[in-house]
Protein backbone atom coordinates (compact mmCIF):
# COMPACT_ATOMS: atom_id res chain seq x y z
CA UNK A 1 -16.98 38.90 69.96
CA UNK A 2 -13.86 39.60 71.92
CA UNK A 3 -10.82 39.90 70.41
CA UNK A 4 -7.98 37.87 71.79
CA UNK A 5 -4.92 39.74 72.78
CA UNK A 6 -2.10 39.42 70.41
CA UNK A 7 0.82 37.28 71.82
CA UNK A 8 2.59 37.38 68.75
CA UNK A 9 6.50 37.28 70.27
CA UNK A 10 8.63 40.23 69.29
CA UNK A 11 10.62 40.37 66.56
CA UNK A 12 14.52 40.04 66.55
CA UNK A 13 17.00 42.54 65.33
CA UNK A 14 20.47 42.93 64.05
CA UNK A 15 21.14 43.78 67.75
CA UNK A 16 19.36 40.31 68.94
CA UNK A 17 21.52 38.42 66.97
CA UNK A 18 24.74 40.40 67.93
CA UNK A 19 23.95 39.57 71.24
CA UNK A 20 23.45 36.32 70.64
CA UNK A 21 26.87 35.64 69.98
CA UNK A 22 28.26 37.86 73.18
CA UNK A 23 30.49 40.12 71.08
CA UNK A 24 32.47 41.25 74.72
CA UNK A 25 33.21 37.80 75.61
CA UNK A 26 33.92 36.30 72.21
CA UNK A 27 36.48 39.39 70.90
CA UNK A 28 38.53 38.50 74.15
CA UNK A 29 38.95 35.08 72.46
CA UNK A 30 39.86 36.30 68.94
CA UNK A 31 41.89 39.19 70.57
CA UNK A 32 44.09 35.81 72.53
CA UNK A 33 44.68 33.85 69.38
CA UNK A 34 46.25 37.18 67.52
CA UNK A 35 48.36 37.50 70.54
CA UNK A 36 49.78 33.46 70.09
CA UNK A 37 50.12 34.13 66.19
CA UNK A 38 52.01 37.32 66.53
CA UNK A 39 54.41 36.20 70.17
CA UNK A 40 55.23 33.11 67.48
CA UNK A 41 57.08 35.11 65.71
CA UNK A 42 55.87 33.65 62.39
CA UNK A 43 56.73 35.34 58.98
CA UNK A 44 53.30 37.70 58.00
CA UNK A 45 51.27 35.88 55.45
CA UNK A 46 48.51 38.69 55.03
CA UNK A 47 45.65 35.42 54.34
CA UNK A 48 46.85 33.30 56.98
CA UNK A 49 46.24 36.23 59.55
CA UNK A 50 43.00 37.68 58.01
CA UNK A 51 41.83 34.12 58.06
CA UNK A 52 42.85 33.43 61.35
CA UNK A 53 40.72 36.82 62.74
CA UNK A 54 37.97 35.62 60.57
CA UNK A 55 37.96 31.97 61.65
CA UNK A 56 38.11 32.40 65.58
CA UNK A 57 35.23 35.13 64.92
CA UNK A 58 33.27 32.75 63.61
CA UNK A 59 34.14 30.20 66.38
CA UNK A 60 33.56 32.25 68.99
CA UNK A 61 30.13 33.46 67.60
CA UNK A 62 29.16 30.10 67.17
CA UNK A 63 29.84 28.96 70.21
CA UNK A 64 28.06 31.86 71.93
CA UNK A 65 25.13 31.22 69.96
CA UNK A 66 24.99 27.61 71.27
CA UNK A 67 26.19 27.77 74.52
CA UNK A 68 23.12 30.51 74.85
CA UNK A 69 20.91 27.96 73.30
CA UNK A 70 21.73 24.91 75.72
CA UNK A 71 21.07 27.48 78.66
CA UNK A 72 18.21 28.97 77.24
CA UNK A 73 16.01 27.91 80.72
CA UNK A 74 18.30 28.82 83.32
CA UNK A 75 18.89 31.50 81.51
CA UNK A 76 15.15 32.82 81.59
CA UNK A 77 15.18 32.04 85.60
CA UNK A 78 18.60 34.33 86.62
CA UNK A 79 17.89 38.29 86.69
CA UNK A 80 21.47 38.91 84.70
CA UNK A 81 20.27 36.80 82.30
CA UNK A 82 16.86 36.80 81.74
CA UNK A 83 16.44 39.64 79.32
CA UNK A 84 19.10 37.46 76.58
CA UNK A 85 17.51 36.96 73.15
CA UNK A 86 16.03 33.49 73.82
CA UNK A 87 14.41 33.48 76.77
CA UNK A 88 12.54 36.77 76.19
CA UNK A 89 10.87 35.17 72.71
CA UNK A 90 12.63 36.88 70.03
CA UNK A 91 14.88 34.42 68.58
CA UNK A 92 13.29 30.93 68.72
CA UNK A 93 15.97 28.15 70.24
CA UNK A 94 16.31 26.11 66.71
CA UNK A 95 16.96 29.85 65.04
CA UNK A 96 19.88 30.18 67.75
CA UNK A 97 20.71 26.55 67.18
CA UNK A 98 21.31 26.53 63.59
CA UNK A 99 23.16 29.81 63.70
CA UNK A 100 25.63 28.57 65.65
CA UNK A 101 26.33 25.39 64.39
CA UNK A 102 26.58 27.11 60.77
CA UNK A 103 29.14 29.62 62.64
CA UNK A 104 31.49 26.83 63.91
CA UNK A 105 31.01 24.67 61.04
CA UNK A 106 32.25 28.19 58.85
CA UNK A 107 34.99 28.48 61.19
CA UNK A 108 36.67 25.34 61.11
CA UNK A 109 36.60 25.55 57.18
CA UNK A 110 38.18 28.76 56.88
CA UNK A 111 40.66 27.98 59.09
CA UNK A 112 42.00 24.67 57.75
CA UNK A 113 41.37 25.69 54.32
CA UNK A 114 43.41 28.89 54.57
CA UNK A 115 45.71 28.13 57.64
CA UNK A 116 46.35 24.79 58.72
CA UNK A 117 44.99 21.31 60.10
CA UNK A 118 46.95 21.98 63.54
CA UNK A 119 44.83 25.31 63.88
CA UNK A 120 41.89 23.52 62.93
CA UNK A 121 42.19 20.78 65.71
CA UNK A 122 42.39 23.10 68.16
CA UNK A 123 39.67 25.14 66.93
CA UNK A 124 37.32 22.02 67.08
CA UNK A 125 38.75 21.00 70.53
CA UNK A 126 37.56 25.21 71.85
CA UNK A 127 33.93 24.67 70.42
CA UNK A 128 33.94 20.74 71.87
CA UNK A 129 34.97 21.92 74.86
CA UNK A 130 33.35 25.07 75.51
CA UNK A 131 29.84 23.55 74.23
CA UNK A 132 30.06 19.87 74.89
CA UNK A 133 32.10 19.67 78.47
CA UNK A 134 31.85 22.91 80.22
CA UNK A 135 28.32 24.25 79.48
CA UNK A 136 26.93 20.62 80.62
CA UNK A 137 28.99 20.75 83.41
CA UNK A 138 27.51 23.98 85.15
CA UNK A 139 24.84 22.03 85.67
CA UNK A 140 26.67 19.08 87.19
CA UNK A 141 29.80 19.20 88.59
CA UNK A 142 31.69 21.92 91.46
CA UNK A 143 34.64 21.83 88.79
CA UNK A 144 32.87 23.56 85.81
CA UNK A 145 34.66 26.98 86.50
CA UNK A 146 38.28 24.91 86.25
CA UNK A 147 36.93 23.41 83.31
CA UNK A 148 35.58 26.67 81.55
CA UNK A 149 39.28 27.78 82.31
CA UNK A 150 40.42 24.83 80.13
CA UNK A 151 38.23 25.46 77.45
CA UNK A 152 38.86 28.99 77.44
CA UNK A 153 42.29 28.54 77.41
CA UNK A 154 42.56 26.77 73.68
CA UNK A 155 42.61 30.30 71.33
CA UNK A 156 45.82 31.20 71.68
CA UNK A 157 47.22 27.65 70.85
CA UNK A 158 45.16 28.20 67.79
CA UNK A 159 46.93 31.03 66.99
CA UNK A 160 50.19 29.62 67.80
CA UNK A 161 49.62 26.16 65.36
CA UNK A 162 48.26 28.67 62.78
CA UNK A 163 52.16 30.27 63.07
CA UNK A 164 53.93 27.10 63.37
CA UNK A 165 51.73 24.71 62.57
CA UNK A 166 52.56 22.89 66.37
CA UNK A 167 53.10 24.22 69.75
CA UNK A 168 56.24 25.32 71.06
CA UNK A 169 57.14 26.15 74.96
CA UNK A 170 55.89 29.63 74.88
CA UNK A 171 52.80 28.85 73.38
CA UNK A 172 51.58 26.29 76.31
CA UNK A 173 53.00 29.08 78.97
CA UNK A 174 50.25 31.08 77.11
CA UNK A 175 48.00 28.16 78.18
CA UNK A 176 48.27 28.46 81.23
CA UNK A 177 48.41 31.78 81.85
CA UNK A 178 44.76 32.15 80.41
CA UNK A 179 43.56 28.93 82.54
CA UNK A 180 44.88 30.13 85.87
CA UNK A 181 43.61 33.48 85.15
CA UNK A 182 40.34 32.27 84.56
CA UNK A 183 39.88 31.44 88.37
CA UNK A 184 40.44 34.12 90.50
CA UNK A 185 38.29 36.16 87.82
CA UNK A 186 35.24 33.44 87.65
CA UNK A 187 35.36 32.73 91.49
CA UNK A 188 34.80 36.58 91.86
CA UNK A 189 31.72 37.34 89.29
CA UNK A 190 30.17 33.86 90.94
CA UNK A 191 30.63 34.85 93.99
CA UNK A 192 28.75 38.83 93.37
CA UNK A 193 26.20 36.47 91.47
CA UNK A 194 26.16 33.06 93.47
CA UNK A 195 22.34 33.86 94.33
CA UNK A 196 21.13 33.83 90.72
CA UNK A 197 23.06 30.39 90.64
CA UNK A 198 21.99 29.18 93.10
CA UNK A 199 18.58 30.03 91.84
CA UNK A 200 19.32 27.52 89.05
CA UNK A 201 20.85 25.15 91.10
CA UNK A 202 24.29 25.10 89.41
CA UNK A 203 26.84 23.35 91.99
CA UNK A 204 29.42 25.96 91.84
CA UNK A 205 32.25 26.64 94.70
CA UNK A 206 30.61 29.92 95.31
CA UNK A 207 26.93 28.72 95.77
CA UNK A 208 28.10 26.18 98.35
CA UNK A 209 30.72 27.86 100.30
CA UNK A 210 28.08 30.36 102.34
CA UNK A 211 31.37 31.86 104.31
CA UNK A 212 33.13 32.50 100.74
CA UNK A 213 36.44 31.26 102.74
CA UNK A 214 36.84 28.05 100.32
CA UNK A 215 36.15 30.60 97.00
CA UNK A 216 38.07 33.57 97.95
CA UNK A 217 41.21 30.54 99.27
CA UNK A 218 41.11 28.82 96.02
CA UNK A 219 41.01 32.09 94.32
CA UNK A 220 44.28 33.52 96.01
CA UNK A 221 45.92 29.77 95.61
CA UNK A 222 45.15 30.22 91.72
CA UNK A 223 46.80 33.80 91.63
CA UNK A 224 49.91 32.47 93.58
CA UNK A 225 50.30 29.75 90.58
CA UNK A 226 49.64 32.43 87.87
CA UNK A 227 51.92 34.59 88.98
CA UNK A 228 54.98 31.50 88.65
CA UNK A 229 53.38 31.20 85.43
CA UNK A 230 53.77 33.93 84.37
CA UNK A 231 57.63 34.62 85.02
CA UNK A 232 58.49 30.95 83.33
CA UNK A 233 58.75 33.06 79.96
CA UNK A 234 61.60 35.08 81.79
CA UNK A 235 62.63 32.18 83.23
CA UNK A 236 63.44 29.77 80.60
CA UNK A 237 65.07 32.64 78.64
CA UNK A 238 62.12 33.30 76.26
CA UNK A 239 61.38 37.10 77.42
CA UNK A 240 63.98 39.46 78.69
CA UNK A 241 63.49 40.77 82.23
CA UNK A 242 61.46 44.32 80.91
CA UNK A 243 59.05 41.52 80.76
CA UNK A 244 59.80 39.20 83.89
CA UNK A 245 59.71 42.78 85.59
CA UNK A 246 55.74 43.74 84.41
CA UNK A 247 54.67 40.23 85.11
CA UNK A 248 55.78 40.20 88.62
CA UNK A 249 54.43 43.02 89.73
CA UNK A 250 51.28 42.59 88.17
CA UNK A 251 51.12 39.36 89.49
CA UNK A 252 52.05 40.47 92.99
CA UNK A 253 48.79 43.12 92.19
CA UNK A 254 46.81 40.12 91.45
CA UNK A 255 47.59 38.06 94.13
CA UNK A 256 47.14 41.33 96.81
CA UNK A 257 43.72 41.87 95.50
CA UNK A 258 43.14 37.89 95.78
CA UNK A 259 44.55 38.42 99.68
CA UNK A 260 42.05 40.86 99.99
CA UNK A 261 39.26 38.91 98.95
CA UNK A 262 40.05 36.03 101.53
CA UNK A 263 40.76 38.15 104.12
CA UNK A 264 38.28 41.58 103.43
CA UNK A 265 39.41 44.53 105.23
CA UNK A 266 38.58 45.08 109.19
CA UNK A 267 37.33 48.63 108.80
CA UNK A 268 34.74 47.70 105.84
CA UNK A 269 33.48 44.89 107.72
CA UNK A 270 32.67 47.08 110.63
CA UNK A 271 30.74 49.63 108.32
CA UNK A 272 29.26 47.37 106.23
CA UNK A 273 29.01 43.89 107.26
CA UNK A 274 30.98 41.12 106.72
CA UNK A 275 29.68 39.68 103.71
CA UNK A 276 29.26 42.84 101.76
CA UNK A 277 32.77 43.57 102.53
CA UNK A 278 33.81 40.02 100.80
CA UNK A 279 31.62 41.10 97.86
CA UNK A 280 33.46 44.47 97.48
CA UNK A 281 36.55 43.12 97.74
CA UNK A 282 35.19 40.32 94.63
CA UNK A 283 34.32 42.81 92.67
CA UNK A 284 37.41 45.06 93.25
CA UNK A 285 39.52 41.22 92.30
CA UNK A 286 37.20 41.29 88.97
CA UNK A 287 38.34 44.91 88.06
CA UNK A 288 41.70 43.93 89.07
CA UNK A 289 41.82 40.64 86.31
CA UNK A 290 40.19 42.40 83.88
CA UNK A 291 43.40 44.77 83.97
CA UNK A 292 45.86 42.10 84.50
CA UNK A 293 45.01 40.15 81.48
CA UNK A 294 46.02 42.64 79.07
CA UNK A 295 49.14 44.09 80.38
CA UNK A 296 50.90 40.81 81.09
CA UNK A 297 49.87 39.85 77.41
CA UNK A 298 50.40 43.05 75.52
CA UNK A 299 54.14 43.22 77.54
CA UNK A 300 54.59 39.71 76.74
CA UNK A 301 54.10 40.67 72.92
CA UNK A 302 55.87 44.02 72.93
CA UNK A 303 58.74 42.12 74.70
CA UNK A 304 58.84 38.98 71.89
CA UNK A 305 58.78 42.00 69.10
CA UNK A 306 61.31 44.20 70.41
CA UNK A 307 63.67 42.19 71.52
CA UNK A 308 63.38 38.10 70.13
């Protein structure tokens, strides 16, 4: 008799399961609500901030876990993200499922147990967002990047309520700063990646502008609005101008590289054809955010510490 092959599925690890919850992605969301607790100026209560880095850890785990496990079979048909931890067998979908929903369900206690109910709204409004309008959305609608932005947006105003327990000026500048910065640097990975998208059939911007005029324009017309943005702290007298000084010239940065990708460079289209100059010039606008981010936040926060 012939024995029959064994198609037992492999077996997770630690790393599986750290990978599961996207440890890149979700520090950047942890590393935004310290920045809104500290710029608030709030007196240090040493559980109110440990529980705070605990609580959006836990969110932002938890949400990874399940956004991961609603995608699970476009996931298994796009090359980038094929080789995840549920569609190549080793953690079954209701494993990834109950994870995450014990994750978010941990992080809302801990944070309006130990912080505040303010924090805690907004904490519930991130994982409602993220997991029940944008991740259903990429499936649906052109606007799921804008509304990604939004949900990706909400961790520092959970930071900021866990300080004040409300949301002052500053904090919604934050806001928006992380929304309109979400644009230019989604419009530019979709844009690298719009065929394994369009693989799925997600009706993004990028999958169905072919030119990449409409992506690269909406892109630039983001950066314009982030820049003005980001000087309203300056503006309104709530950063001095070391600050207003490193936000417009990043900004300017931003918005160059943005220029760039609507309009790629005459000499690189020559050598290497006009749509592989566009996708240079998207990936050198997805370096460029992933530099901008940080320095107009960290200067916002060394600005509010030194001198407010």
């Amino acid at each position: 008799m012939t024995a029959l092959p064994d198609t037992a599925p492999p077996k997770a690890t630690l790393g599986d399961y750290l990978a599961l919850t996207k440890p890149r992605l979700s520090l950047m969301s942890v590393l935004t609500a310290l920045i809104g607790y500290v710029a608030a100026r709030p007196p240090w209560i040493f559980l109110e901030f440990a529980s705070l880095i605990v609580g959006t850890c836990l969110a932002a785990a938890g949400v990874a876990a399940l956004n991961q496990w609603l995608e699970a079979d476009t996931d298994a048909r796009m090359r980038r993200t094929a080789t995840r931890p549920i569609p190549t067998g080793k953690i079954p979908p209701g494993s990834a499922f109950v994870l995450g929903a014990l994750l978010c369900t941990a992080a809302l206690a801990v944070i309006f147990v130990n912080i505040n109910g303010m924090a805690a709204i907004f904490t519930l409004l991130t994982i409602a967002s993220y997991v029940g309008w944008y991740t259903p959305a990429k499936r649906r609608s052109r606007w799921s990047t804008e509304i990604g932005a939004i949900a990706g947006a909400f961790p520092p105003l959970i930071g900021w309520a866990a300080a004040e327990a409300g949301i002052s000026p500053l904090g919604w500048i934050l806001f928006g700063i992380l929304a309109l910065w979400q644009i230019p640097h989604f419009m530019a990975i979709a844009w690298v990646y719009r065929r394994d998208y369009s693989a799925v059939d997600f009706p993004m911007l990028a999958v169905r502008d072919e030119s990449g005029n409409w992506t690269a324009a909406w892109s630039l017309i983001n950066a314009i609005a982030l820049l003005g943005v980001s000087l309203l702290p300056w503006w309104l007298g709530l950063a001095s101008g070391y600050y207003g000084m490193v936000a417009a010239l990043s900004g300017l940065w931003f918005c160059w590289r943005a220029w760039r990708f609507l309009r790629p460079s005459d000499d690189r289209s020559a050598s290497a054809g006009a749509g592989n100059a566009r996708e240079l010039a998207a990936r050198a606008l997805f370096i460029t955010s992933l530099l901008y981010l940080p320095v107009v936040l960290m200067g916002l926060l060394a600005d509010r510490l030194l001198f407010f």
